[in-house]
Protein backbone atom coordinates (compact mmCIF):
# COMPACT_ATOMS: atom_id res chain seq x y z
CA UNK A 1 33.51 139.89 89.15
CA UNK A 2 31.00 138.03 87.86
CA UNK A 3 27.23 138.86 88.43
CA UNK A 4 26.56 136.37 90.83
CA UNK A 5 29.06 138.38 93.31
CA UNK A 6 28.78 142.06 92.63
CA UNK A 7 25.57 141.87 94.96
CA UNK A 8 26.75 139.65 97.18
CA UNK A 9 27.22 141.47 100.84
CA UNK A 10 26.36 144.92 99.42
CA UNK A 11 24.68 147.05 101.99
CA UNK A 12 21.80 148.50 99.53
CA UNK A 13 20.33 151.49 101.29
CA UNK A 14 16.66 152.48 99.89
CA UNK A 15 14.89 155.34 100.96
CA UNK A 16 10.75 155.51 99.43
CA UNK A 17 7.67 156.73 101.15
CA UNK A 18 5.57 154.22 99.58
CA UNK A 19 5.50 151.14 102.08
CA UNK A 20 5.11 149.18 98.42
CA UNK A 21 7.68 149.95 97.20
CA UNK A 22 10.21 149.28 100.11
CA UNK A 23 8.84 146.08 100.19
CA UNK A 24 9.40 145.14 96.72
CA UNK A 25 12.74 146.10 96.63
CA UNK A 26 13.97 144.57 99.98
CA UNK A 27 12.44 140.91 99.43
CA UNK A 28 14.01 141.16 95.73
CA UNK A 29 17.61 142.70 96.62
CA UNK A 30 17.51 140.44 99.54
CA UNK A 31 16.93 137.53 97.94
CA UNK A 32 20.10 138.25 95.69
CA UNK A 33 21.79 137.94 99.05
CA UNK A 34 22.10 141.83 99.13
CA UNK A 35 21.79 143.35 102.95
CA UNK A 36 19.17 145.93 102.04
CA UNK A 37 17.86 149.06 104.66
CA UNK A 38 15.22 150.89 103.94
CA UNK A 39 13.11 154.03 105.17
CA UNK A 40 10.36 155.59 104.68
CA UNK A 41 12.17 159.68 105.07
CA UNK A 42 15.52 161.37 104.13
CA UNK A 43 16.84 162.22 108.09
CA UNK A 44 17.27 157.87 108.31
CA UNK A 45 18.89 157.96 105.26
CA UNK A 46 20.91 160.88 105.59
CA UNK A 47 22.17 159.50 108.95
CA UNK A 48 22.87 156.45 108.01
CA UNK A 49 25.26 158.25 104.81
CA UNK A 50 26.79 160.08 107.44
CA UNK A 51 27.93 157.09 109.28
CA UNK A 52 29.89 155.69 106.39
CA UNK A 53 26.89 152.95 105.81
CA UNK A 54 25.93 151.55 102.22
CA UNK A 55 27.43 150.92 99.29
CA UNK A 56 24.71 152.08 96.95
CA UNK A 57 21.27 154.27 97.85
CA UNK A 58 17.91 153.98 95.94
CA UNK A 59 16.03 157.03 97.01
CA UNK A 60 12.65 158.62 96.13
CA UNK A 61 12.33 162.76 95.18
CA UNK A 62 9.09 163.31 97.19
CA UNK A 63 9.71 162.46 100.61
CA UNK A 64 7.98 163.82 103.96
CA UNK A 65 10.94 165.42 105.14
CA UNK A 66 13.12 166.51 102.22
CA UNK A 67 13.01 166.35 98.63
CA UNK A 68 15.51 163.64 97.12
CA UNK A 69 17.08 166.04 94.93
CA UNK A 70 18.20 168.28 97.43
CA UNK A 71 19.98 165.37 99.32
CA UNK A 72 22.26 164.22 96.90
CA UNK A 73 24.53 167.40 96.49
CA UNK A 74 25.45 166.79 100.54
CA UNK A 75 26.07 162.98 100.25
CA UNK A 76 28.09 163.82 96.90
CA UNK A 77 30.40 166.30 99.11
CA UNK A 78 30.58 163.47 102.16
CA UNK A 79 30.84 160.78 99.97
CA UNK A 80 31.98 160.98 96.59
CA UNK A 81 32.14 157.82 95.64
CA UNK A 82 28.34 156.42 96.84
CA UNK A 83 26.63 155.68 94.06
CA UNK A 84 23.14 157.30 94.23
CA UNK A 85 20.18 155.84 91.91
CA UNK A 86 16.79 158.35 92.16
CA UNK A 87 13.18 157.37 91.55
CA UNK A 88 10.48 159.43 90.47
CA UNK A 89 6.84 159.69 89.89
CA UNK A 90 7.28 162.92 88.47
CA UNK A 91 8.42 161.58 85.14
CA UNK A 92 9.17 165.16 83.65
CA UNK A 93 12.58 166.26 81.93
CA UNK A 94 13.93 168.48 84.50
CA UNK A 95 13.28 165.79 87.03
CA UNK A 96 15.81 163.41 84.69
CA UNK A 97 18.01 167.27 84.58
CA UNK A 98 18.28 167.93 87.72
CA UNK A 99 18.94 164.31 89.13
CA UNK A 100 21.83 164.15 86.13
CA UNK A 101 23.25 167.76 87.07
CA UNK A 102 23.46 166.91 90.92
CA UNK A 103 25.52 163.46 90.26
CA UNK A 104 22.75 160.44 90.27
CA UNK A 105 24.45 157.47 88.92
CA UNK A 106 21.21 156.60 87.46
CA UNK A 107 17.47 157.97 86.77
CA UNK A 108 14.34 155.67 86.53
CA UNK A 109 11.03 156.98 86.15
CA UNK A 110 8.61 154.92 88.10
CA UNK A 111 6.53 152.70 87.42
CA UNK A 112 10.19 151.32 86.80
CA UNK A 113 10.99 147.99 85.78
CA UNK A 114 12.30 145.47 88.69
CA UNK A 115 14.88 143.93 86.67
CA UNK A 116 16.25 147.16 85.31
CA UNK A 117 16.23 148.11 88.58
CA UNK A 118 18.59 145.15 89.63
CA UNK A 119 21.01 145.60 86.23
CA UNK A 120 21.72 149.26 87.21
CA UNK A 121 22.27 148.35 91.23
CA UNK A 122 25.17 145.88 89.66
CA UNK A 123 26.58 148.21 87.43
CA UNK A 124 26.84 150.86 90.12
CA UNK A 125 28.40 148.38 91.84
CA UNK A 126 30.92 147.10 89.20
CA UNK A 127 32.13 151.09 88.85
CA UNK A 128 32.01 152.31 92.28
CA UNK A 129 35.88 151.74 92.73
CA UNK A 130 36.21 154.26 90.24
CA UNK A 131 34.51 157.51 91.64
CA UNK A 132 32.49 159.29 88.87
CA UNK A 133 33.86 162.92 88.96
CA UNK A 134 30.31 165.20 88.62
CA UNK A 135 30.06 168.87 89.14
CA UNK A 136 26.75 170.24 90.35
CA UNK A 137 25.25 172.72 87.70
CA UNK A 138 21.61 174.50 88.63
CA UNK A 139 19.10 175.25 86.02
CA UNK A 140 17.90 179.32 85.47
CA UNK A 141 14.27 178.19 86.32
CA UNK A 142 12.62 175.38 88.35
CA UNK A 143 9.19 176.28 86.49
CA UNK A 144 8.56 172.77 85.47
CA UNK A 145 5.47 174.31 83.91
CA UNK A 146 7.17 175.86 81.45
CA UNK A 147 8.91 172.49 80.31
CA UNK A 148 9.05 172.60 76.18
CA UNK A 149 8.61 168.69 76.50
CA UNK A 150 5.39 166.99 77.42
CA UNK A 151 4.60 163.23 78.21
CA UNK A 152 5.07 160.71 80.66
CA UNK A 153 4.74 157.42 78.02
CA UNK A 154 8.09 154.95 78.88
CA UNK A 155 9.32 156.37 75.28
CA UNK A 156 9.48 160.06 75.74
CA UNK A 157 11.21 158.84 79.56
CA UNK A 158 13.90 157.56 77.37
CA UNK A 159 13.63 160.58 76.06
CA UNK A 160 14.68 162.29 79.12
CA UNK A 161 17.03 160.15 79.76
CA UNK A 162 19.26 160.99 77.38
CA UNK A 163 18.89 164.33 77.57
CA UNK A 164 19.78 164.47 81.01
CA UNK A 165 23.48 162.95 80.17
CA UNK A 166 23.59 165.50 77.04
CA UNK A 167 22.69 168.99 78.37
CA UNK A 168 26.59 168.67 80.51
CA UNK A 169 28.46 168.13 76.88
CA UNK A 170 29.24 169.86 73.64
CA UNK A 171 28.65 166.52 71.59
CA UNK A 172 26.62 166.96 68.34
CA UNK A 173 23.55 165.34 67.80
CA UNK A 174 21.48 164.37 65.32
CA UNK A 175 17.74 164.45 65.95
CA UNK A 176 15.41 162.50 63.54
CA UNK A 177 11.61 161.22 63.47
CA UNK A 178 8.58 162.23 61.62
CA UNK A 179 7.40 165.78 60.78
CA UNK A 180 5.89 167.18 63.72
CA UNK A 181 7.32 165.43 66.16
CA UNK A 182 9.14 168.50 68.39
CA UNK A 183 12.66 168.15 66.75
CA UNK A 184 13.25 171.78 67.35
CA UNK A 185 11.77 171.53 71.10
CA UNK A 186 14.18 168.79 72.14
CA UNK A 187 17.25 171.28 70.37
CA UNK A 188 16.12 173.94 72.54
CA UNK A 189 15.75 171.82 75.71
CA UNK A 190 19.71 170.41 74.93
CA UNK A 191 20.65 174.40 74.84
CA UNK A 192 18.52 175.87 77.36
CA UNK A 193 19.40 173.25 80.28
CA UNK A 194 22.97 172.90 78.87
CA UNK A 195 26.67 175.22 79.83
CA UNK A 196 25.49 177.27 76.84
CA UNK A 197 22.20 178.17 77.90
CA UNK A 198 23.43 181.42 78.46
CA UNK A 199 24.75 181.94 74.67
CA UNK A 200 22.54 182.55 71.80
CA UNK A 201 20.03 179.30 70.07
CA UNK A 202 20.14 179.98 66.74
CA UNK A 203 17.99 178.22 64.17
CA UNK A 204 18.05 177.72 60.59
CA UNK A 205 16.05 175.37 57.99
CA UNK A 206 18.01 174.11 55.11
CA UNK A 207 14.65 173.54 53.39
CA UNK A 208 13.27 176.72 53.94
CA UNK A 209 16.14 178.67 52.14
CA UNK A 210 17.08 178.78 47.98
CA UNK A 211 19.99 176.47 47.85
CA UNK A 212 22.19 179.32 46.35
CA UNK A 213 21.98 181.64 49.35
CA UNK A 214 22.64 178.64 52.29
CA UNK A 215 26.47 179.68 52.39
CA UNK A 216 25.64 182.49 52.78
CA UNK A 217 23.49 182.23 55.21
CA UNK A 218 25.58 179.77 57.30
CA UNK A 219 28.51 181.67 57.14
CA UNK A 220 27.87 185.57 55.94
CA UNK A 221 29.51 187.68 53.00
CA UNK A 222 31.44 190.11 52.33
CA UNK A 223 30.12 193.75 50.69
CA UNK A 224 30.31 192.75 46.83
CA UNK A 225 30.66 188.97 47.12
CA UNK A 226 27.73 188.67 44.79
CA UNK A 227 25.46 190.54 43.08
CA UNK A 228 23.18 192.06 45.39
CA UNK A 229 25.35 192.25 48.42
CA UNK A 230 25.46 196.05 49.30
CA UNK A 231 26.29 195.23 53.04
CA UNK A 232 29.05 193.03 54.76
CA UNK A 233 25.81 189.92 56.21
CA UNK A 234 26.96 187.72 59.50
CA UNK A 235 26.39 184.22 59.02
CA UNK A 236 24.62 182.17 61.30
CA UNK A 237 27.70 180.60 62.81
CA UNK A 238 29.16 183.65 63.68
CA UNK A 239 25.83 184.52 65.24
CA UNK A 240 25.50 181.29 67.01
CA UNK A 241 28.83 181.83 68.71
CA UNK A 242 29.44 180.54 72.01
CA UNK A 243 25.49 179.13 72.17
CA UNK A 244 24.11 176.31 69.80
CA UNK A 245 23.70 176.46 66.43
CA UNK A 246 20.28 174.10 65.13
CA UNK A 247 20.89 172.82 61.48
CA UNK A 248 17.06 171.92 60.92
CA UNK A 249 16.21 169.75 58.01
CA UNK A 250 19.93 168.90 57.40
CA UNK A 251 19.07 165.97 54.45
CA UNK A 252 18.36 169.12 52.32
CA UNK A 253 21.66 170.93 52.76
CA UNK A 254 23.38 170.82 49.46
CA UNK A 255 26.49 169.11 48.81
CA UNK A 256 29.02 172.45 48.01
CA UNK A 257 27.20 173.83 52.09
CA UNK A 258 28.04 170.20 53.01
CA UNK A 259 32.21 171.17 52.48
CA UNK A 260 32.53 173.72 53.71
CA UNK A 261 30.58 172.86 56.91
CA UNK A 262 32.93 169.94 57.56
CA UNK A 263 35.77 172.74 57.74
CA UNK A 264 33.97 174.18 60.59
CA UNK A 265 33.57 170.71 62.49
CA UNK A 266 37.16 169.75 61.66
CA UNK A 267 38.66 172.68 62.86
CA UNK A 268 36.43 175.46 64.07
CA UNK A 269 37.29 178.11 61.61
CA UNK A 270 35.05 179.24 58.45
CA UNK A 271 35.26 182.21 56.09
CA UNK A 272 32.93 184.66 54.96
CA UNK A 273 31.45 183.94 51.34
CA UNK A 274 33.96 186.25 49.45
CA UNK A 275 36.19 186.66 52.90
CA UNK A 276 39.95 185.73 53.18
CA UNK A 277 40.11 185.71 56.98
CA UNK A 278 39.52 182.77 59.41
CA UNK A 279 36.98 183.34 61.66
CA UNK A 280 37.62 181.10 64.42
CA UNK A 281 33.55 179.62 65.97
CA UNK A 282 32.57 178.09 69.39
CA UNK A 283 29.46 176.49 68.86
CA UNK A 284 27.16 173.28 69.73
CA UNK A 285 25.74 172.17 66.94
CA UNK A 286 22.65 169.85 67.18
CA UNK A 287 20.90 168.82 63.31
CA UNK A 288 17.81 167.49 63.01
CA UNK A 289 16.10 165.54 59.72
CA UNK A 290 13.06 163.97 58.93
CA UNK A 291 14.87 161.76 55.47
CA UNK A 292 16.94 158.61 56.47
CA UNK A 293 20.31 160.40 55.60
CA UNK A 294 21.75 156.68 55.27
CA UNK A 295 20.14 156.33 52.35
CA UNK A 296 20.96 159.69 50.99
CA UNK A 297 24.81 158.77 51.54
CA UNK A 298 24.41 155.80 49.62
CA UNK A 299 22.72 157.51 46.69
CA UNK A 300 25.35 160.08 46.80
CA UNK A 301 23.65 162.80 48.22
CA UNK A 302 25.00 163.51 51.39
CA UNK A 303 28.77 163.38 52.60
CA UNK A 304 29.30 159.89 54.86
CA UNK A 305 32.43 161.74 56.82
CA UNK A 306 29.50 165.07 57.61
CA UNK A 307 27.48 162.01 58.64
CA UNK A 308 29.56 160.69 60.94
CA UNK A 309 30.69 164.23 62.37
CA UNK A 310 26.94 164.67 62.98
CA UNK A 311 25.43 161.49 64.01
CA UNK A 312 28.03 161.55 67.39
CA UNK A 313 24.72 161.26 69.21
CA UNK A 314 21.57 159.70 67.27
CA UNK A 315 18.41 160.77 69.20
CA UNK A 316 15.26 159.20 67.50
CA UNK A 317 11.66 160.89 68.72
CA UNK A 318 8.35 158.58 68.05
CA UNK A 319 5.69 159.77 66.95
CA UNK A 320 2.52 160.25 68.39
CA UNK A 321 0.86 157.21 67.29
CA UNK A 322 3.45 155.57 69.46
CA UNK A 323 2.78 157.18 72.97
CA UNK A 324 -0.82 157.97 72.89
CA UNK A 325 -0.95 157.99 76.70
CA UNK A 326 0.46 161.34 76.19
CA UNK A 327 -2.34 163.01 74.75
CA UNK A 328 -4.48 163.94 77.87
CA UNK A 329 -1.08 166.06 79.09
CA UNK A 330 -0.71 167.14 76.06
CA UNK A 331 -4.27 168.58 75.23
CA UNK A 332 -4.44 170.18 78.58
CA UNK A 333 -1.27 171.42 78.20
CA UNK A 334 -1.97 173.25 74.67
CA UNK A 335 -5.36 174.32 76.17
CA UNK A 336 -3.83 175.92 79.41
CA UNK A 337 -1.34 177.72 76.78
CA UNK A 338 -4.59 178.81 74.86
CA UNK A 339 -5.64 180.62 78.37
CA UNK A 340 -2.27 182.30 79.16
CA UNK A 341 -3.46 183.95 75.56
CA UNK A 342 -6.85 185.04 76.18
CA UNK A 343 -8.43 182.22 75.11
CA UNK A 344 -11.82 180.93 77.41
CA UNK A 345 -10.64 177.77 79.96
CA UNK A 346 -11.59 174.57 77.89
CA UNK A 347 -11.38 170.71 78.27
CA UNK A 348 -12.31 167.81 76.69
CA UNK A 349 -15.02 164.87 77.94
CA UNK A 350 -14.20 160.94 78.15
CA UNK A 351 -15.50 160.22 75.22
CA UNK A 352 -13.99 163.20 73.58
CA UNK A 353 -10.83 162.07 74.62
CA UNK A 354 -10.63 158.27 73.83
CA UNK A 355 -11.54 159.94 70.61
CA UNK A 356 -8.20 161.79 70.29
CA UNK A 357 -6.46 158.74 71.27
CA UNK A 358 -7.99 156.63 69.00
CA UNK A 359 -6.92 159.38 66.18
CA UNK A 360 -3.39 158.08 63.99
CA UNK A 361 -1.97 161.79 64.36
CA UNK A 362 -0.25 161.99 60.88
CA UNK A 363 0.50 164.97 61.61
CA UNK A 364 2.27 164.03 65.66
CA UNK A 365 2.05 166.67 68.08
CA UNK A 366 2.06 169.67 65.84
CA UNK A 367 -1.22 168.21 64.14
CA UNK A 368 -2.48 167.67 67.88
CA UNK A 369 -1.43 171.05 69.32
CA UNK A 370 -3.64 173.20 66.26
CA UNK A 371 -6.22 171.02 66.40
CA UNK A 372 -6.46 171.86 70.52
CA UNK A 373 -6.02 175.68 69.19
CA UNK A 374 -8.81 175.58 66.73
CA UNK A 375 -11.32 173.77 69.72
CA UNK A 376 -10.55 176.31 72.07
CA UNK A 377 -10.71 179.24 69.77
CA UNK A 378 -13.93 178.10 67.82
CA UNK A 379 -16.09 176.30 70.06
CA UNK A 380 -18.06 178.26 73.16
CA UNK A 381 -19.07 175.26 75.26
CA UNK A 382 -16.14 174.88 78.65
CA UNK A 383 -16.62 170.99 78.28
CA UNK A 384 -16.07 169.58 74.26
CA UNK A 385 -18.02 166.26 73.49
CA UNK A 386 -16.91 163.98 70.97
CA UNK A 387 -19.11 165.37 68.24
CA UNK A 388 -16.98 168.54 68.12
CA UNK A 389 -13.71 166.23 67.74
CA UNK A 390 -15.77 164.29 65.33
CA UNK A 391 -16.25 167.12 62.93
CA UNK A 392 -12.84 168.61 62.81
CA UNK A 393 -11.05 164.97 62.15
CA UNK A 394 -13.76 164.61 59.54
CA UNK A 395 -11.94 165.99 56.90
CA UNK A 396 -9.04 163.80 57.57
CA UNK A 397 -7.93 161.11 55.36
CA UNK A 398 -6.93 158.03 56.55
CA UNK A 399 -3.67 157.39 57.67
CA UNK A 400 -4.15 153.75 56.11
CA UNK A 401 -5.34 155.10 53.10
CA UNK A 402 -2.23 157.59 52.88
CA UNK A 403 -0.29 154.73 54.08
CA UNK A 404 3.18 155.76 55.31
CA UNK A 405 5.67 158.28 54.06
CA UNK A 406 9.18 157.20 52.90
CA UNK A 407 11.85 159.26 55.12
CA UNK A 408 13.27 160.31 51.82
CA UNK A 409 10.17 161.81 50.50
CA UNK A 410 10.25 165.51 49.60
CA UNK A 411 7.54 167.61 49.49
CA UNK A 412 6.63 167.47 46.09
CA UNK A 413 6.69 163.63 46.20
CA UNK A 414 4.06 163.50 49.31
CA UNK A 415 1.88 166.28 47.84
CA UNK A 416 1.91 164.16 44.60
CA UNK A 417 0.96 161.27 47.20
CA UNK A 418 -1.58 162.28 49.21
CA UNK A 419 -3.81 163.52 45.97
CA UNK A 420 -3.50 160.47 44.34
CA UNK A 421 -4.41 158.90 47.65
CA UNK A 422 -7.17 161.05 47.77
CA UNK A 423 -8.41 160.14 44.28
CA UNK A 424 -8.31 156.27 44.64
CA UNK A 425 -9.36 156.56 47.76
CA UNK A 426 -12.98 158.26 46.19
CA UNK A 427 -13.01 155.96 42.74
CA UNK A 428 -11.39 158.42 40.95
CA UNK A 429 -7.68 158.57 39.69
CA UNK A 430 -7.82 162.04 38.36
CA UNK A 431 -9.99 165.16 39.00
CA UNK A 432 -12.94 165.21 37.33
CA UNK A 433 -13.45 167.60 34.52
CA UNK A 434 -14.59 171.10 36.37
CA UNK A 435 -12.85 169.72 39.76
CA UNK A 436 -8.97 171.73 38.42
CA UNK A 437 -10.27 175.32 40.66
CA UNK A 438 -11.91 173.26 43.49
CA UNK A 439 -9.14 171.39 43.69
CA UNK A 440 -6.70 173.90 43.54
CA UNK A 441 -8.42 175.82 46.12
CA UNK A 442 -8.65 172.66 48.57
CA UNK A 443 -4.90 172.46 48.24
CA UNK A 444 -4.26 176.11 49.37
CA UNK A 445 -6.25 176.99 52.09
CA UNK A 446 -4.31 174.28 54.18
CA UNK A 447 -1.03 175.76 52.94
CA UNK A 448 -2.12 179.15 53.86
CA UNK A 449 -3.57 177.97 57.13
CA UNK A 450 -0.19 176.36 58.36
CA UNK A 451 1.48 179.44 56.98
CA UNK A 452 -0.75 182.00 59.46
CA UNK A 453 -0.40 179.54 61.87
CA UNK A 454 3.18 179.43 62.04
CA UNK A 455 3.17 183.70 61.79
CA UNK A 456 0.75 183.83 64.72
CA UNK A 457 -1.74 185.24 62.35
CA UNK A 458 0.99 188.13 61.02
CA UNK A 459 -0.23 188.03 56.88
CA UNK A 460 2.81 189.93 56.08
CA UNK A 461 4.84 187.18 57.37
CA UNK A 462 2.64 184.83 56.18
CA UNK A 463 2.99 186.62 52.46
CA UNK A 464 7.34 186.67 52.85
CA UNK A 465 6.91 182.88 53.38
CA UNK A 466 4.18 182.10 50.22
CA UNK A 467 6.19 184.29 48.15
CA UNK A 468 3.02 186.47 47.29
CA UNK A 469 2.18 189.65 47.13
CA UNK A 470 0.23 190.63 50.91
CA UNK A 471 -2.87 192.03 48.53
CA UNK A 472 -3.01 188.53 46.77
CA UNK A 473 -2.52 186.90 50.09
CA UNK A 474 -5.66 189.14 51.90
CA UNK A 475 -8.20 188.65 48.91
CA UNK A 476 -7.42 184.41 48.78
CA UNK A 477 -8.19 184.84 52.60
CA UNK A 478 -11.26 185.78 51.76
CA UNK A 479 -11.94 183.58 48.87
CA UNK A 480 -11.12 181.11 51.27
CA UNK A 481 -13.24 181.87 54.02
CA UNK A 482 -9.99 181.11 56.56
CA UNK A 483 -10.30 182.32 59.78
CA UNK A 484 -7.45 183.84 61.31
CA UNK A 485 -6.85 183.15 65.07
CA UNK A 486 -4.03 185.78 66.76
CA UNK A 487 -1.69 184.80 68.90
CA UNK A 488 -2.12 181.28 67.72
CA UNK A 489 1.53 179.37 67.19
């Protein structure tokens, strides 16, 4: 069929409390020759279902009567093959979830566009003859409070979209974007509203661990493999089994790991490091990267097949800068968090907060989230002005004068960077004779602060992670002058 006659005749049936809305939608399907009924509560529409009526519904979540959502598992058991397309204000992931999991054709956050609106009522209706088989799953919690994702920006609906149709499989996929962004948070929302959510989510950073000992780590040893290896160690894989395995920072995995971890996607089976036996594995495995590992294939750095094998599903997260209509949720999100810790209630004023949102966010949500920390941990008034956000982005150097990091950049390269950045940027191009200790200093006490950040404020974790010895780490804390917030993540 062509366009043109997919909507021709279809009985469009379009449930939506807003008066608006029903309006909209009837003089546009209408006038695509479409017989459209609509109503402003689920009993109409659920009666007229039950009479064998429509060939496609539009329905709303939040109705009067009854709650979208908890129609469409009864007009999926009546009528398999009605095609149901929800609406929602309540542009949140488990909305996009729970509308995927109890067998929506189709999810659009609204304000939605018209004409998407019309492109997905004709593709409904090009594939109803062929009944989409769905099999109603229910999350552990409907605690949409504690969602790990925040935003309702059209991007991070997208977001959710995806999602939605990724929790049901076992596909692989590769999450990339900027530093900061909440890689690990979208890894963990693909687990925890996914089949597996009742296996272990196991985490590792390929970055974070001396190339030598990643095998190991991956996939365990034997007692005597090496030198140092009193004890028989279980690998993350085997630990991961039957959950989801997170490969974080994959660009830095070297090339021998890359082998032998194309074993395990080929055919599910690894070996110990110094092991003869096949250990068979059942695991999802979802990567994530911050480098463009195109470009690392092409300069020989990273397998194209282990590419391929991981990139099944490319998911792509924007940065901050790119959904700064986000940032009031966001910042009264981190602050409520702040509460549930101890912390005093806090919020921020209008101008306080056009001031966020003017802000570049280098640093995306993880610079936002300690920066919300830091104002409700350090300042007493309940209402921040902009003069408090003023003096804590003071410090901050431009994002145009930094100007923007290659995806292949490692972290010597954008420390080398950002200080020569910070040079031209104040007429110098090297320190100044005298500057080496103030310098030196200026470059540690953020490294140290991320570093207690990240431990909650735990110095002995803290120390583990610098590499130095807890004594050292305790008297540069005081050198310093950092303050050291507990509890804070």
């Amino acid at each position: 069929m062509v366009d043109g006659s997919v909507l021709h005749g279809a009985t469009i049936l379009v449930a939506d409390d807003d008066r608006a809305i029903r309006t909209v939608l009837s003089r546009a399907l209408g006038g695509l020759e479409c017989d459209v009924r609509v109503t402003g509560n689920a009993a109409t529409l659920w009666r007229w279902v039950s009479e064998g009526i429509g060939d496609i519904v539009i329905t709303d979540v939040v109705m009067p009567d009854e709650n979208g959502l908890d129609l469409l598992p009864r007009i999926k058991k009546i009528r398999p093959d009605l095609r149901v397309i929800v609406m929602s204000a309540q542009n949140t992931l488990m909305t996009a979830v729970k509308a995927n999991e109890r067998g929506a054709f189709e999810y659009l956050p609204k304000p939605f566009d018209l004409n998407e609106l019309i492109q997905v009522v004709k593709r409904a209706l090009r594939e109803r003859a062929s009944p989409r088989r769905s099999e109603e799953r229910t999350s552990d919690s409907d605690d949409e409070d504690n969602l790990p994702l925040i935003g309702r920006s059209q991007a991070m609906q997208e977001i959710y979209r995806v999602l939605a149709r990724l929790v049901g499989t076992d596909l692989s996929v590769l999450i990339t974007g900027e530093s900061g962004t909440g890689k690990e948070l979208v890894a963990r929302a693909l687990h925890d509203y996914g089949k597996r959510r009742n296996g272990p989510f196991i985490a590792i950073n390929m970055a974070a661990i001396p190339r030598e000992l990643i095998e190991s780590e991956l996939f365990g040893h034997e007692k005597g493999a090496f030198s140092g290896a009193a004890n028989r160690n279980t690998g993350r894989f085997e630990q991961a089994d039957g959950g989801t395995l997170f490969l974080d920072e994959i660009g830095d995995m070297p090339l021998e790991a890359q082998t032998r971890l194309l074993r395990v996607l080929q055919d599910g089976t690894f070996t110990t490091v110094g092991g003869r036996s096949a250990i068979r594995t059942n695991v999802r495995i979802v990567a994530a990267t911050h480098r463009d590992l195109r470009q690392i294939v092409s300069q020989g750095l990273f397998r194209e097949d282990l590419y391929y094998r991981l990139n099944v599903v490319p998911l792509r997260l924007p940065p901050l800068r790119q959904r700064t209509e986000d940032i009031p949720d966001l910042v009264r999100h981190f602050f409520s968090q702040g509460e549930e810790q101890g912390l005093s209630a806090k919020s921020l004023d209008a101008d306080a907060m056009a001031r966020m949102k003017a802000h570049t966010w280098p640093g995306n949500v993880r610079e936002l989230e300690n920066l919300v920390r830091r104002l409700a941990a350090l300042y007493s008034e309940e209402r921040i002005g902009v003069d408090a956000i003023e003096a804590e982005l003071a410090d901050t150097v431009p994002a145009e004068v930094l100007g923007a990091a290659p995806e292949s950049e490692n972290l010597a390269e954008s420390v080398e960077r950002h200080l020569q950045a910070y040079f031209d940027a104040h007429g110098d191009s090297l320190p100044a004779p005298g500057m080496h200790d103030r310098v030196v200093r200026e470059v540690e006490r953020p490294l140290i602060t991320l570093c207690l950040a990240a431990t909650r404020g735990n110095q002995i974790k803290a120390a583990e992670l610098l590499g130095l010895n807890r004594n050292t780490l305790r008297k540069k804390i005081r050198e310093l002058d950092i303050q050291i917030v507990r509890g804070v993540k």
